[in-house]
Protein backbone atom coordinates (compact mmCIF):
# COMPACT_ATOMS: atom_id res chain seq x y z
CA UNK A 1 68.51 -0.95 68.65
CA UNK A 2 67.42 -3.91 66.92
CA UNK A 3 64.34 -4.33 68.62
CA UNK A 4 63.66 -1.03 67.68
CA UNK A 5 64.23 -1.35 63.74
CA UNK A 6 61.73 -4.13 63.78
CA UNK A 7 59.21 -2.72 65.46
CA UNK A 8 59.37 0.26 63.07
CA UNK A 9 59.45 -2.22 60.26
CA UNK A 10 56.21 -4.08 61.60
CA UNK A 11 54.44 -0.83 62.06
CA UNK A 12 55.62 0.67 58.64
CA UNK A 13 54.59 -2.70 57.21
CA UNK A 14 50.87 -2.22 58.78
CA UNK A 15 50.39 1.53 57.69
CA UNK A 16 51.45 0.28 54.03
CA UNK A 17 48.60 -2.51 53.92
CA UNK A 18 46.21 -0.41 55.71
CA UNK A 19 46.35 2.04 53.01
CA UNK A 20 46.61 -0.11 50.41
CA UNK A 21 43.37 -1.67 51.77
CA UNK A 22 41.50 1.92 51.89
CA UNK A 23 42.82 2.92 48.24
CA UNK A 24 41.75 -0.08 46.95
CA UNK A 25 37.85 0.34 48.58
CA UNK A 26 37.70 3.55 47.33
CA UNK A 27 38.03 2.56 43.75
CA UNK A 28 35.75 -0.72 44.08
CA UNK A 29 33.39 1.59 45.63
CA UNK A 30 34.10 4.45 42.97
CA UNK A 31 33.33 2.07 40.35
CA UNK A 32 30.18 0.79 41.76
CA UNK A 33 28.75 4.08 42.72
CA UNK A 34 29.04 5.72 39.39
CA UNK A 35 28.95 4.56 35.98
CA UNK A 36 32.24 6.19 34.47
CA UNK A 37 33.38 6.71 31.04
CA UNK A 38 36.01 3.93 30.87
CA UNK A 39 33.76 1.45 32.69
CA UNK A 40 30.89 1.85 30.21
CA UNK A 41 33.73 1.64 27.53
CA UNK A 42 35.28 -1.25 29.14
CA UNK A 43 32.06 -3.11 29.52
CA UNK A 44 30.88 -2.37 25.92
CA UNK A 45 34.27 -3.69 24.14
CA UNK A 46 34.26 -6.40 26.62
CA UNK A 47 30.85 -7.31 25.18
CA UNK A 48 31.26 -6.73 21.73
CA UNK A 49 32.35 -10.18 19.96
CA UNK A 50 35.44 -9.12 17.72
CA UNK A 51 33.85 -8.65 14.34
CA UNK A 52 35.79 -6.35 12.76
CA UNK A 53 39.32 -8.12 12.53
CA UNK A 54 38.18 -11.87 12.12
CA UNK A 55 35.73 -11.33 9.60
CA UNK A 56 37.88 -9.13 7.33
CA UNK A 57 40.14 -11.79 7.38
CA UNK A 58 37.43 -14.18 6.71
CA UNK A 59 36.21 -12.85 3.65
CA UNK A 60 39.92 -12.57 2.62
CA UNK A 61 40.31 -15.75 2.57
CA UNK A 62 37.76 -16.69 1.14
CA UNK A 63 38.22 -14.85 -1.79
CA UNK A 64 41.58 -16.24 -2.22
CA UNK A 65 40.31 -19.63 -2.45
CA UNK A 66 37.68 -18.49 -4.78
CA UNK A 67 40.40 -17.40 -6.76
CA UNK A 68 42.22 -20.01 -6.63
CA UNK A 69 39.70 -22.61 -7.30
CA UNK A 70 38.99 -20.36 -10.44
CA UNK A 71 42.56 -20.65 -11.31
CA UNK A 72 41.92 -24.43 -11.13
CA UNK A 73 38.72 -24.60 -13.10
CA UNK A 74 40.55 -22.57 -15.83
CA UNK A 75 43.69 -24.55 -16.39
């Protein structure tokens, strides 16, 4: 009886890595066939230096300090 629970364990075990194995080729090979929306869009934001955020923030400060340092001047 116990023999038999392991067995069906092992073999359970096996089917569960096999397919694993399969889903997991037929994305990598999915995404290297075709060129899909959310790769393209994945790739392109993954290339894209973030602009948008750290330069706003950039000229934020710097305009603060400007102002400040005008603040300065005037006192």
């Amino acid at each position: 009886m116990e023999s038999n629970r392991l067995v069906l364990a092992v073999v359970l075990f096996i089917v569960l890595i096999v397919a694993i194995n399969l889903a997991m080729f037929a994305i990598a090979r999915g995404a290297a066939k075709g060129d899909s929306r959310w790769t393209s869009s994945l790739r392109d934001s993954l290339s894209k230096p973030m602009e948008g955020s750290s330069s706003k923030s950039m000229d934020e400060l710097r305009r603060q300090v400007e102002a400040l340092k005008e603040h300065e001047k005037k006192e």
